[in-house]
PDB file of N, CA and C in Angstrom:
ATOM      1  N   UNK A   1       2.364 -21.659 -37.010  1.00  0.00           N
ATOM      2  CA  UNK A   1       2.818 -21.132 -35.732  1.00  0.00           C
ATOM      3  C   UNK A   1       4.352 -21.157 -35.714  1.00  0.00           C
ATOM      4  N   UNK A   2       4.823 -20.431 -35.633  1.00  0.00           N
ATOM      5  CA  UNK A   2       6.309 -20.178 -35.263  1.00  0.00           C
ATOM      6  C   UNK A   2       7.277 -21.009 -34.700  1.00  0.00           C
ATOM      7  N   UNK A   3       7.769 -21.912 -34.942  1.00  0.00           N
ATOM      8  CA  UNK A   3       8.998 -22.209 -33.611  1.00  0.00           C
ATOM      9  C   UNK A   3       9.992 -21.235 -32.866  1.00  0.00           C
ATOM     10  N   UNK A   4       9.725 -21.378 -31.681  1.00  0.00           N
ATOM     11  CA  UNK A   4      10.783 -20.611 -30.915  1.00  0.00           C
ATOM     12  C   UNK A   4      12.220 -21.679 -30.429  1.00  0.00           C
ATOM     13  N   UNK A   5      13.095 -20.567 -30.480  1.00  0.00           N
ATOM     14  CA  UNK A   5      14.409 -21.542 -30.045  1.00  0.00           C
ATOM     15  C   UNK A   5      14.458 -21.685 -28.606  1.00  0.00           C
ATOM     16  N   UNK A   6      15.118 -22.857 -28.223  1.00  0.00           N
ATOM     17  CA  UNK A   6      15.454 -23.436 -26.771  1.00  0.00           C
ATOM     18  C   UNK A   6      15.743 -21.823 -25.810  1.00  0.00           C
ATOM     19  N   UNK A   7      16.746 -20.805 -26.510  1.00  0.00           N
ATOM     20  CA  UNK A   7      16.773 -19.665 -25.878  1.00  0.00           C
ATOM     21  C   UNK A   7      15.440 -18.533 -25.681  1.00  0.00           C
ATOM     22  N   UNK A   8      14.880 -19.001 -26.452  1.00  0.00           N
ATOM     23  CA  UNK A   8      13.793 -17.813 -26.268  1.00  0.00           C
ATOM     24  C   UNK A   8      12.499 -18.693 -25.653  1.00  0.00           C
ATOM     25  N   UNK A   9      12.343 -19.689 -25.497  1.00  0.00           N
ATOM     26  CA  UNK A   9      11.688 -20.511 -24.389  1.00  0.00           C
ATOM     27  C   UNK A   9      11.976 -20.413 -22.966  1.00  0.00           C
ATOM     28  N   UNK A  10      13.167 -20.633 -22.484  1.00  0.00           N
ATOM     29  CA  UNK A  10      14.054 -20.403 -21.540  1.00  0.00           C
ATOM     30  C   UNK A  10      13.467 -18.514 -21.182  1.00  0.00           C
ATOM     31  N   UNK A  11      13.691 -17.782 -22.126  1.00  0.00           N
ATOM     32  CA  UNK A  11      13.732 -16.397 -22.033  1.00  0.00           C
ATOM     33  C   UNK A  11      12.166 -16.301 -21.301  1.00  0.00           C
ATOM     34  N   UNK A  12      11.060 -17.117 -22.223  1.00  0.00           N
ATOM     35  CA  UNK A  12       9.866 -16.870 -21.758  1.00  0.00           C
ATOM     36  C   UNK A  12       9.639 -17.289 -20.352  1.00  0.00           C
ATOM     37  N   UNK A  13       9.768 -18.605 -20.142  1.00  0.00           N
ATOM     38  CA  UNK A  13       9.550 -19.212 -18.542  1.00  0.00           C
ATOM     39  C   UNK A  13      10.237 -18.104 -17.704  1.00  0.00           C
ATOM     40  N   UNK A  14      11.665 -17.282 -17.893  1.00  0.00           N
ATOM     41  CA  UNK A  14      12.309 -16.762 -17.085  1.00  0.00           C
ATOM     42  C   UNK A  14      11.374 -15.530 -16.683  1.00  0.00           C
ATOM     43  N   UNK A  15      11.431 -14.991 -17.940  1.00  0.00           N
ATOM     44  CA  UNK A  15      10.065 -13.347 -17.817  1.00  0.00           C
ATOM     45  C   UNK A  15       8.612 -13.865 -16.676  1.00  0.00           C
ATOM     46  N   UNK A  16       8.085 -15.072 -17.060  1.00  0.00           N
ATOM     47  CA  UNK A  16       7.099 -15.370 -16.460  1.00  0.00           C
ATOM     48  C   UNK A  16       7.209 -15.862 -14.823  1.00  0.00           C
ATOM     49  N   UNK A  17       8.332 -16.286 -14.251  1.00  0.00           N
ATOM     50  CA  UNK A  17       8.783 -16.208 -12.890  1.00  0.00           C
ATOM     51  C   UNK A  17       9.128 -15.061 -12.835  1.00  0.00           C
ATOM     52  N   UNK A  18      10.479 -14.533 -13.387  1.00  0.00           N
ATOM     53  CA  UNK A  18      10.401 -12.819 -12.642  1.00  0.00           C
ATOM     54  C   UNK A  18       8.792 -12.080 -12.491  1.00  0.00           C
ATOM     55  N   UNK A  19       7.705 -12.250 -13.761  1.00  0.00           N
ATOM     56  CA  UNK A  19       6.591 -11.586 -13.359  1.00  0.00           C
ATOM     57  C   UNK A  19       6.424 -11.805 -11.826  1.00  0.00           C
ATOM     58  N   UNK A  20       5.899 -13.220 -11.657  1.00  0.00           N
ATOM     59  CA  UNK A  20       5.330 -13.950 -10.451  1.00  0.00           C
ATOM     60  C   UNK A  20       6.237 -13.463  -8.919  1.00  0.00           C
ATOM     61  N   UNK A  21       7.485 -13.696  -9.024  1.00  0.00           N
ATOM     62  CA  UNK A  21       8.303 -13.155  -8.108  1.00  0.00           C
ATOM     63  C   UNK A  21       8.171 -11.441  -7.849  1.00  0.00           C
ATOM     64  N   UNK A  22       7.727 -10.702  -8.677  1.00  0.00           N
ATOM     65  CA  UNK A  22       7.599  -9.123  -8.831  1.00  0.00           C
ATOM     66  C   UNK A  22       6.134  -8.829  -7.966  1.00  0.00           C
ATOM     67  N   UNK A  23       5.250  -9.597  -8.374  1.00  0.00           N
ATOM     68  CA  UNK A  23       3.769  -9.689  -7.610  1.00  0.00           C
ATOM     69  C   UNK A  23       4.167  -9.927  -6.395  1.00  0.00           C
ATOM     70  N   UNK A  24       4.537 -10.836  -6.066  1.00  0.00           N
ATOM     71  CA  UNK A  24       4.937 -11.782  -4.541  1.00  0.00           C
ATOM     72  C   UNK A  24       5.414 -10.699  -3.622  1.00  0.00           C
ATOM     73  N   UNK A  25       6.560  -9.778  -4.352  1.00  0.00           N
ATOM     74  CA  UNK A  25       7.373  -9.028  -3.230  1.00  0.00           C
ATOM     75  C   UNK A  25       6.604  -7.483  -3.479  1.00  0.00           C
ATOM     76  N   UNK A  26       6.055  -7.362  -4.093  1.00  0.00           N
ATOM     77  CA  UNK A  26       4.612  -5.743  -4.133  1.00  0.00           C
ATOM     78  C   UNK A  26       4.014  -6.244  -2.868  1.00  0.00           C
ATOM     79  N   UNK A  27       2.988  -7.152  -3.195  1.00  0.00           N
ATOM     80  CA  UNK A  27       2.276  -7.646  -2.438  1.00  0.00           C
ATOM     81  C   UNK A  27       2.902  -7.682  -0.717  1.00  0.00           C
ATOM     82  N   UNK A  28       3.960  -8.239  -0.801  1.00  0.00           N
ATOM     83  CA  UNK A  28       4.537  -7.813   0.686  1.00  0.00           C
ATOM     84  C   UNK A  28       4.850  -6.889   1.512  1.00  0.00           C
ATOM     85  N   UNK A  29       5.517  -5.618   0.427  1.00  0.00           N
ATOM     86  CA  UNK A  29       5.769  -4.557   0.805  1.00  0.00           C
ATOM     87  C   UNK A  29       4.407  -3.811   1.062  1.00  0.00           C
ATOM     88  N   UNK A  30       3.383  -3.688   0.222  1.00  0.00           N
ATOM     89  CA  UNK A  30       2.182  -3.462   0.477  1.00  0.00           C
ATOM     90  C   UNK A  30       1.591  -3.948   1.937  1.00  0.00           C
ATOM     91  N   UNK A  31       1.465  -5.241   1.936  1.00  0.00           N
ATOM     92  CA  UNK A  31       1.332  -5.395   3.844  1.00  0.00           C
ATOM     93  C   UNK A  31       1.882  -4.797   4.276  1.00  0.00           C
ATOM     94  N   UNK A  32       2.860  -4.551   4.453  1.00  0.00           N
ATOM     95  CA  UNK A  32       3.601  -4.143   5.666  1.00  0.00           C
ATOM     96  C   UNK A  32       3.951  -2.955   5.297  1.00  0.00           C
ATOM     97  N   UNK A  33       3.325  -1.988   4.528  1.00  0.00           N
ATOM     98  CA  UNK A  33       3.448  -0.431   4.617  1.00  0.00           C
ATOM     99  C   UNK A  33       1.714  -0.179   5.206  1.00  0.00           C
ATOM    100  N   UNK A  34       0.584  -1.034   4.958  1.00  0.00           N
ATOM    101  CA  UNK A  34      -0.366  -1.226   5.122  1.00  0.00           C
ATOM    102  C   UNK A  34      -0.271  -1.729   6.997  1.00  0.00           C
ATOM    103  N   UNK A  35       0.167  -2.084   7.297  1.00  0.00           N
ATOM    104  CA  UNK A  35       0.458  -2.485   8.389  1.00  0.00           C
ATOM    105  C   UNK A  35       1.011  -1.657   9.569  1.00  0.00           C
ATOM    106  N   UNK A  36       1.809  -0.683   9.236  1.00  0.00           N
ATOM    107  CA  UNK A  36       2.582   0.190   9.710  1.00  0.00           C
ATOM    108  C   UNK A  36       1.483   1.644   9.451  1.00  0.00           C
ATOM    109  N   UNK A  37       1.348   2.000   8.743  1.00  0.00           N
ATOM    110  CA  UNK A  37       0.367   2.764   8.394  1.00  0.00           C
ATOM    111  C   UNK A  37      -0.808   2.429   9.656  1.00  0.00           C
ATOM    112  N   UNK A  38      -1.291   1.725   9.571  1.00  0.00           N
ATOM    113  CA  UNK A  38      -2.258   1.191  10.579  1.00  0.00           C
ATOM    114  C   UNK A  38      -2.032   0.963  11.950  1.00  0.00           C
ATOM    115  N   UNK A  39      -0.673   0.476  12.223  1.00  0.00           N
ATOM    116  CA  UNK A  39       0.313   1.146  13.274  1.00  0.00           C
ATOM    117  C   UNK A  39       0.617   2.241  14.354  1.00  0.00           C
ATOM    118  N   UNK A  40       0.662   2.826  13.015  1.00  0.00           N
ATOM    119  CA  UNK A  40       1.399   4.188  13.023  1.00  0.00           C
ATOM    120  C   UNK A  40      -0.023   5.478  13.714  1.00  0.00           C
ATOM    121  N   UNK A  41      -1.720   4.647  13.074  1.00  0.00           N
ATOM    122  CA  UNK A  41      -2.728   5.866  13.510  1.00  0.00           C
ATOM    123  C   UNK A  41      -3.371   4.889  15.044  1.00  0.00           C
ATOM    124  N   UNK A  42      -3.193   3.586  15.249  1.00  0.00           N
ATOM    125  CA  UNK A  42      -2.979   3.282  16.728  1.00  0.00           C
ATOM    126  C   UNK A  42      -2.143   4.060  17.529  1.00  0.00           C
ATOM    127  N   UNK A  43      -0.939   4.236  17.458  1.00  0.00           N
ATOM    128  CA  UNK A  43       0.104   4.276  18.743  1.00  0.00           C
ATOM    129  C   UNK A  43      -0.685   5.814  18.859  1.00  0.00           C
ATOM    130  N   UNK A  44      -0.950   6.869  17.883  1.00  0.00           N
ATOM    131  CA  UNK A  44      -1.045   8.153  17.783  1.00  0.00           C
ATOM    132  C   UNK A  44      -2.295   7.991  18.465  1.00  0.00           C
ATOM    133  N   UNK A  45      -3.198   7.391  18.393  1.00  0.00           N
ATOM    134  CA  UNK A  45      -4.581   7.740  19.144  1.00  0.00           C
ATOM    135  C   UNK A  45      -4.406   7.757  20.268  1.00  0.00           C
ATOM    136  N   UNK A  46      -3.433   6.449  20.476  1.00  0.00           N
ATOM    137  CA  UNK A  46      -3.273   6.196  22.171  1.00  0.00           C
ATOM    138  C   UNK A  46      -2.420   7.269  22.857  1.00  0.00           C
ATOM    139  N   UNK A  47      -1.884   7.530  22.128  1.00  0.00           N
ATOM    140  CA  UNK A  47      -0.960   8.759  22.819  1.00  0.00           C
ATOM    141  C   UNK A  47      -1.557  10.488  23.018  1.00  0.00           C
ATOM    142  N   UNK A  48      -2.514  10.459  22.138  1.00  0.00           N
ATOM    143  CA  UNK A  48      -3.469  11.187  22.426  1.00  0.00           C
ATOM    144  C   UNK A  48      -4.202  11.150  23.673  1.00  0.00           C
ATOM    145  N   UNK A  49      -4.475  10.049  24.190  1.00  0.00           N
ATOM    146  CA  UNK A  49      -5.210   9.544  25.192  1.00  0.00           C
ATOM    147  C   UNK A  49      -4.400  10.135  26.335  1.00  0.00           C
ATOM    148  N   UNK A  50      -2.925   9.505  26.106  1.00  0.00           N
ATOM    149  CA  UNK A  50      -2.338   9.326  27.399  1.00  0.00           C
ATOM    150  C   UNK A  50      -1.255  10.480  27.355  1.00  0.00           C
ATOM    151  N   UNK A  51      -1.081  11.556  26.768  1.00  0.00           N
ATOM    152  CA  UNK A  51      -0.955  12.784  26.600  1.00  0.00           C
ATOM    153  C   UNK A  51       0.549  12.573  26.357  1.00  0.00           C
ATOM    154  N   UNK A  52       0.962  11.977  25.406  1.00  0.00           N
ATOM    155  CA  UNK A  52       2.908  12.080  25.297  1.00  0.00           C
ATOM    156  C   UNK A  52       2.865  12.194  23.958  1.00  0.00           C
ATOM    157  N   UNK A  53       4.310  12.540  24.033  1.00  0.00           N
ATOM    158  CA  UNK A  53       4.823  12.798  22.227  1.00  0.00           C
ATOM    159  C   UNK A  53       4.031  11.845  21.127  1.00  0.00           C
ATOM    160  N   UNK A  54       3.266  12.832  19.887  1.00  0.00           N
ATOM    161  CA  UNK A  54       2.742  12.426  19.433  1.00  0.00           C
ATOM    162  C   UNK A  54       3.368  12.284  17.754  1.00  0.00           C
ATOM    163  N   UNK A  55       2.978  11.198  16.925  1.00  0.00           N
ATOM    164  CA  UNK A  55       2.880  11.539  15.363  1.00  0.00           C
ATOM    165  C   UNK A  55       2.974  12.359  14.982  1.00  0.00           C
ATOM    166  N   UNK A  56       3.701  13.134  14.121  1.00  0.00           N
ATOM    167  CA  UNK A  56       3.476  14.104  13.430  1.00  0.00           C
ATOM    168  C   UNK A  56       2.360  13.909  12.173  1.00  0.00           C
ATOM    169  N   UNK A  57       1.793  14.608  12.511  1.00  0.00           N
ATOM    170  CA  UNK A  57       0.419  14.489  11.136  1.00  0.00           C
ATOM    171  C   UNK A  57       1.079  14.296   9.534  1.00  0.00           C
ATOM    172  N   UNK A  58       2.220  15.389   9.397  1.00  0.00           N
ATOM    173  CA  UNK A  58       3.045  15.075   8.029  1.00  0.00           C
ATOM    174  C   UNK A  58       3.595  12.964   7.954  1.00  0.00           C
ATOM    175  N   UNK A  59       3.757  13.213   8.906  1.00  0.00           N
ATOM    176  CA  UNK A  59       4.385  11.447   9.002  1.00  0.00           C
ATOM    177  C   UNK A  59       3.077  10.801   8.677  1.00  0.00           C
ATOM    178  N   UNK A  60       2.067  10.615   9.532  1.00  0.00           N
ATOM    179  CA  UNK A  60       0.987  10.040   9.311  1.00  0.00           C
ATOM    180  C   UNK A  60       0.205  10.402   7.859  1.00  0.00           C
ATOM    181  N   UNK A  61       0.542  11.313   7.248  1.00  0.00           N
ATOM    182  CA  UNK A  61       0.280  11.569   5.613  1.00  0.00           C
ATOM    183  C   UNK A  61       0.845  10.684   4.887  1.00  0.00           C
ATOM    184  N   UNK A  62       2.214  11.222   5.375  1.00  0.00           N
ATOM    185  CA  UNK A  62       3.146   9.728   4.134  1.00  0.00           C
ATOM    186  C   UNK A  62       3.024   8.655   4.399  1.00  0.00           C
ATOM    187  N   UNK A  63       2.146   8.079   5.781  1.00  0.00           N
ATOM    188  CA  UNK A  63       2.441   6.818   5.635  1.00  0.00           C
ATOM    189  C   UNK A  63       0.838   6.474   5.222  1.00  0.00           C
ATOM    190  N   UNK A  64       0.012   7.236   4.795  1.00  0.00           N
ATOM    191  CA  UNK A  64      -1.549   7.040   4.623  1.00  0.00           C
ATOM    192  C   UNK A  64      -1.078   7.061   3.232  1.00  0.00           C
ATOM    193  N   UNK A  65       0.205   8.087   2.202  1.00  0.00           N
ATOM    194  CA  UNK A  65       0.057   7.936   1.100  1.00  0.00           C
ATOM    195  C   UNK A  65       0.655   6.571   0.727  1.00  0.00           C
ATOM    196  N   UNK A  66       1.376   5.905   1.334  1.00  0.00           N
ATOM    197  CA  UNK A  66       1.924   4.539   0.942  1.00  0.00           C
ATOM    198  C   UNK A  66       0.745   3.697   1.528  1.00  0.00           C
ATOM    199  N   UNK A  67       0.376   3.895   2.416  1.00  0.00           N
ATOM    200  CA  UNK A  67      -0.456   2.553   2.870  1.00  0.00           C
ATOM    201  C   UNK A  67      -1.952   2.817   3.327  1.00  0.00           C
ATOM    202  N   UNK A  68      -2.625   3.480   2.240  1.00  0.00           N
ATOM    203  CA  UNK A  68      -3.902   3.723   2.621  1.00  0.00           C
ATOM    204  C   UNK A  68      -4.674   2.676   3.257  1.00  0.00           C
ATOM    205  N   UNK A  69      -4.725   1.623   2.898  1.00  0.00           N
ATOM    206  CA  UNK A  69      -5.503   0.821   3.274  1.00  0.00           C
ATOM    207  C   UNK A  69      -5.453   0.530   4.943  1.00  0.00           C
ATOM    208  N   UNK A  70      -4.259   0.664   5.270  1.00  0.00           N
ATOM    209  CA  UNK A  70      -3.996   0.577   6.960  1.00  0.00           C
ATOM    210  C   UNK A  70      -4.998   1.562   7.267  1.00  0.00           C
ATOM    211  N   UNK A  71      -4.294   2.912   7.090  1.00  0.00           N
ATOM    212  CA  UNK A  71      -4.338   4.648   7.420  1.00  0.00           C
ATOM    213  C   UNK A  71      -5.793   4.497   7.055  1.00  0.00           C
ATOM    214  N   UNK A  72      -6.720   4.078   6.488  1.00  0.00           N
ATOM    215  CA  UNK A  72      -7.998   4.060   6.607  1.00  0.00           C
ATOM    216  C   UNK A  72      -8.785   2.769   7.613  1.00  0.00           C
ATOM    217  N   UNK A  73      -7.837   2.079   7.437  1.00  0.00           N
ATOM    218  CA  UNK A  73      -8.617   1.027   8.450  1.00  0.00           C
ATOM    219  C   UNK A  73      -8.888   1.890  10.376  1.00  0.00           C
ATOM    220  N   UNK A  74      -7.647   2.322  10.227  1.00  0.00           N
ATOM    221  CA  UNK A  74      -7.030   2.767  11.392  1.00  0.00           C
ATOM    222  C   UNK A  74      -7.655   3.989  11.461  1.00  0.00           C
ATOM    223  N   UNK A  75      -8.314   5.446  10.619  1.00  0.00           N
ATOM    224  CA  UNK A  75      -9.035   6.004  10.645  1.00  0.00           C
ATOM    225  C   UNK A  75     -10.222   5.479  11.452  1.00  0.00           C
ATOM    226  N   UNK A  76     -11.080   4.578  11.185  1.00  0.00           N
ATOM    227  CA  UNK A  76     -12.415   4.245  11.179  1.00  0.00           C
ATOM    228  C   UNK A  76     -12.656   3.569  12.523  1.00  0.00           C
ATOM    229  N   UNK A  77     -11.473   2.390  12.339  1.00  0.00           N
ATOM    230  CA  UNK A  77     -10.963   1.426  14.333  1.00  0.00           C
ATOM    231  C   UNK A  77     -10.684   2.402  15.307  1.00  0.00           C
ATOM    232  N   UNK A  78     -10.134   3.348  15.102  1.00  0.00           N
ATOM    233  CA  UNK A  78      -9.383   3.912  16.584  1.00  0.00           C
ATOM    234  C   UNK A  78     -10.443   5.526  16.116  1.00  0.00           C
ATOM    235  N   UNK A  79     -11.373   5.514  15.252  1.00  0.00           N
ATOM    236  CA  UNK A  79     -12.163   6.945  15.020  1.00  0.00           C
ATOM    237  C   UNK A  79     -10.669   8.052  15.365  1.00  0.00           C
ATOM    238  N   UNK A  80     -10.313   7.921  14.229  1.00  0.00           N
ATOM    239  CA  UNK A  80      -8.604   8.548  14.877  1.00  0.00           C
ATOM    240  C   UNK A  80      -8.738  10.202  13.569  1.00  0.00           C
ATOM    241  N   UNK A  81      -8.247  11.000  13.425  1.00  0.00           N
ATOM    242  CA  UNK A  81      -8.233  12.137  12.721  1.00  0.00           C
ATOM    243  C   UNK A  81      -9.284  11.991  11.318  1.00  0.00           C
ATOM    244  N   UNK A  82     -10.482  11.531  11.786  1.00  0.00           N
ATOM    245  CA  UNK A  82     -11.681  11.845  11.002  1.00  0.00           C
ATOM    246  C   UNK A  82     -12.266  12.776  11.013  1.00  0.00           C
ATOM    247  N   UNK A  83     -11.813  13.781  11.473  1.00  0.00           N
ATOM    248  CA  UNK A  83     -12.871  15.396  11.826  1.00  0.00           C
ATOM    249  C   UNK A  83     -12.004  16.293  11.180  1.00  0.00           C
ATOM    250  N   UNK A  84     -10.469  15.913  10.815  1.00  0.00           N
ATOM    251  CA  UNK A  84      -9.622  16.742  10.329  1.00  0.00           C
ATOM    252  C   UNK A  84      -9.473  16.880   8.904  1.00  0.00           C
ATOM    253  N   UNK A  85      -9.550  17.700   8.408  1.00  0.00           N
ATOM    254  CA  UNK A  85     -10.008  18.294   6.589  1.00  0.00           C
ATOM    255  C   UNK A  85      -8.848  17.989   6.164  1.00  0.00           C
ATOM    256  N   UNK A  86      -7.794  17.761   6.569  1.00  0.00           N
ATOM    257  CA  UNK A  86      -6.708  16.941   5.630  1.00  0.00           C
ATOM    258  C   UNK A  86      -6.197  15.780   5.209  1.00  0.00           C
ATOM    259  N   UNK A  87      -7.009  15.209   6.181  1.00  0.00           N
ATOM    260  CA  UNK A  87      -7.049  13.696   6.095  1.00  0.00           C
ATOM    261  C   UNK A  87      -8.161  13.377   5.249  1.00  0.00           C
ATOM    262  N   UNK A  88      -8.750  13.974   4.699  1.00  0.00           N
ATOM    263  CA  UNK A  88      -9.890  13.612   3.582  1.00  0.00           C
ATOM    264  C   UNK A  88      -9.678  13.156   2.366  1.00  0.00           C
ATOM    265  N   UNK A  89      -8.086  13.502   2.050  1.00  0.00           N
ATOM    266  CA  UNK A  89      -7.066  12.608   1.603  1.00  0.00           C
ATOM    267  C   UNK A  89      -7.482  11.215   1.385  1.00  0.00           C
ATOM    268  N   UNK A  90      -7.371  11.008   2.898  1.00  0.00           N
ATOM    269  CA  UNK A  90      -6.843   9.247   2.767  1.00  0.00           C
ATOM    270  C   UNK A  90      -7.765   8.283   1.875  1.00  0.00           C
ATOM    271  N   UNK A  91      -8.948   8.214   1.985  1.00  0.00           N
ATOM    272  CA  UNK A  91      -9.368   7.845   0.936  1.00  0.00           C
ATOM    273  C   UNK A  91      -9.154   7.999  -0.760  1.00  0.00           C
ATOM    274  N   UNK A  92      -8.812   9.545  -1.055  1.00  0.00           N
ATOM    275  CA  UNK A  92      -8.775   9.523  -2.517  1.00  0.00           C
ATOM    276  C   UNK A  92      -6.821   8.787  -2.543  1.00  0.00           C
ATOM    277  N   UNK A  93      -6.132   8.658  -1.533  1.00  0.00           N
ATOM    278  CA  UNK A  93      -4.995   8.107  -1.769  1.00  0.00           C
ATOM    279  C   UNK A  93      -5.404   6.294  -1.765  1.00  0.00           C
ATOM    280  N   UNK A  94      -6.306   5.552  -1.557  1.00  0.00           N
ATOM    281  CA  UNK A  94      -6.659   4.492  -1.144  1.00  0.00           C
ATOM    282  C   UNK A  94      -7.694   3.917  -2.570  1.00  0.00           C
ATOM    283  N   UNK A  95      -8.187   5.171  -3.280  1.00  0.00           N
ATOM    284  CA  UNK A  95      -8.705   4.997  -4.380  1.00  0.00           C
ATOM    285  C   UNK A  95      -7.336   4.694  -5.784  1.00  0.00           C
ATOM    286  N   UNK A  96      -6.525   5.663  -5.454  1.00  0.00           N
ATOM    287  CA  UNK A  96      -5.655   6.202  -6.460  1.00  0.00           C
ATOM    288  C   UNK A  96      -4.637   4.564  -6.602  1.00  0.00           C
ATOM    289  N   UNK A  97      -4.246   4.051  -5.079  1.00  0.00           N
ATOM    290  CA  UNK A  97      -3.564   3.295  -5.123  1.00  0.00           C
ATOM    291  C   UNK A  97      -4.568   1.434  -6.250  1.00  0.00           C
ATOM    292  N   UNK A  98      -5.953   1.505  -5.709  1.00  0.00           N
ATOM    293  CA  UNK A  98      -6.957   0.674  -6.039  1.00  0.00           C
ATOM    294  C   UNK A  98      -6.535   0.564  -7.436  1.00  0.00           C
ATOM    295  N   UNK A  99      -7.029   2.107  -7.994  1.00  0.00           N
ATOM    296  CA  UNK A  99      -7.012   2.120  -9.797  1.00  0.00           C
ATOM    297  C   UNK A  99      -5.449   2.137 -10.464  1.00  0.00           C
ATOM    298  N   UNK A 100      -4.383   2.074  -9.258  1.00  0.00           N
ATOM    299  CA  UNK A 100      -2.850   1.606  -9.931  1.00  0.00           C
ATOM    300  C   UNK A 100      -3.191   0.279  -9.704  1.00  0.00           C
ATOM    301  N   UNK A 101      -2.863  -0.335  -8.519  1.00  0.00           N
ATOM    302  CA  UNK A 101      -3.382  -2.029  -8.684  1.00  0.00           C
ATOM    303  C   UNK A 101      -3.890  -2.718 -10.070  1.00  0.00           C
ATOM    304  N   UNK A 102      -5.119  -2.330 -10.304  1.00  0.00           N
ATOM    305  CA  UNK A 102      -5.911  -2.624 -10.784  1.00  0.00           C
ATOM    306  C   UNK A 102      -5.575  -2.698 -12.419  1.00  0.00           C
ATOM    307  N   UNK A 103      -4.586  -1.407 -12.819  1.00  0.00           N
ATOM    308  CA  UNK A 103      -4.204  -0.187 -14.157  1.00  0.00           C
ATOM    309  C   UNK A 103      -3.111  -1.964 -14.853  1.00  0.00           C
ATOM    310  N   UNK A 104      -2.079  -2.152 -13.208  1.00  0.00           N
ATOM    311  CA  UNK A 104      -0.886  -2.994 -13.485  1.00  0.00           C
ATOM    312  C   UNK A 104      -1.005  -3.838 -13.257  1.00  0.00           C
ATOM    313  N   UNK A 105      -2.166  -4.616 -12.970  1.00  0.00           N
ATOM    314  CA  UNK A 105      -2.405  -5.926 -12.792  1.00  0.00           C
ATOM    315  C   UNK A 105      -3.228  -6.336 -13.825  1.00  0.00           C
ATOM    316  N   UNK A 106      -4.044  -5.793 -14.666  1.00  0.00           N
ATOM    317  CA  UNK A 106      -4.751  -5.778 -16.124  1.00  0.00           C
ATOM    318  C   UNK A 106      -3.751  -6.029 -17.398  1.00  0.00           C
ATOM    319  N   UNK A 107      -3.183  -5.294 -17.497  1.00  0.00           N
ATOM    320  CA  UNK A 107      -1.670  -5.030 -18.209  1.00  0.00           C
ATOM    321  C   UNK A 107      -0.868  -6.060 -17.826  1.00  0.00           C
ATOM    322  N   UNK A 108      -0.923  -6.769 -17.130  1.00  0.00           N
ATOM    323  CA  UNK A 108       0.684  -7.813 -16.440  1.00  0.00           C
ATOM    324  C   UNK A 108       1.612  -6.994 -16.753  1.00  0.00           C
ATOM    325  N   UNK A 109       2.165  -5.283 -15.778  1.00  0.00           N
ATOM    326  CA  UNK A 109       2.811  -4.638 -15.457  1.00  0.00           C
ATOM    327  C   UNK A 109       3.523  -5.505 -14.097  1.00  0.00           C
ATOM    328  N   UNK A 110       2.388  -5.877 -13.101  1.00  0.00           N
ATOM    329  CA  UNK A 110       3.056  -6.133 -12.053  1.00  0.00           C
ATOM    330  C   UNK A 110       3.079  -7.549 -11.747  1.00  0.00           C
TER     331      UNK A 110
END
């Protein structure tokens, strides 16, 4: 087995916290685009309700393509633009994001 030098030990522990620190702050940003996303198809239902300036559907796209998991939660809770053929989307964006997860977390990408 090889000896490694004091520097390339050092090098390894360092790679292996930056990994850990790289997960930590995905993982956060993920909530809270997941969060907002989910947010974002509340305030719009309610405002539907109560008849004032609403979401723009393009907005509520991009934020279903960053944060499906909200944008579908929030689909299903508030029965919010489920009848609309463009939002049929949100799921294959909620899949797509699953099998990246999944692609870079197999790999220790992320």
């Amino acid at each position: 087995m090889p000896q490694y030098s004091l520097c390339m030990q050092w090098l390894h522990i360092f790679l292996g916290w930056l990994h850990m620190v790289q997960v930590f702050y995905m993982l956060i940003f993920l909530s809270i685009a997941n969060g907002i996303s989910l947010l974002f198809f509340g305030v719009d239902k309610f405002k539907s309700k109560k008849g004032g300036y609403r979401i723009a559907e393009s907005k509520l796209l991009l934020s279903a393509f960053v944060g499906p998991f909200g944008a579908y939660a929030g689909m299903l809770l508030f029965r919010h633009k489920t009848r609309k053929i463009k939002f049929l989307v949100v799921p294959l964006f909620l899949l797509i994001q699953v099998i990246l997860i999944l692609y870079f977390t197999s790999f220790g990408c992320l």
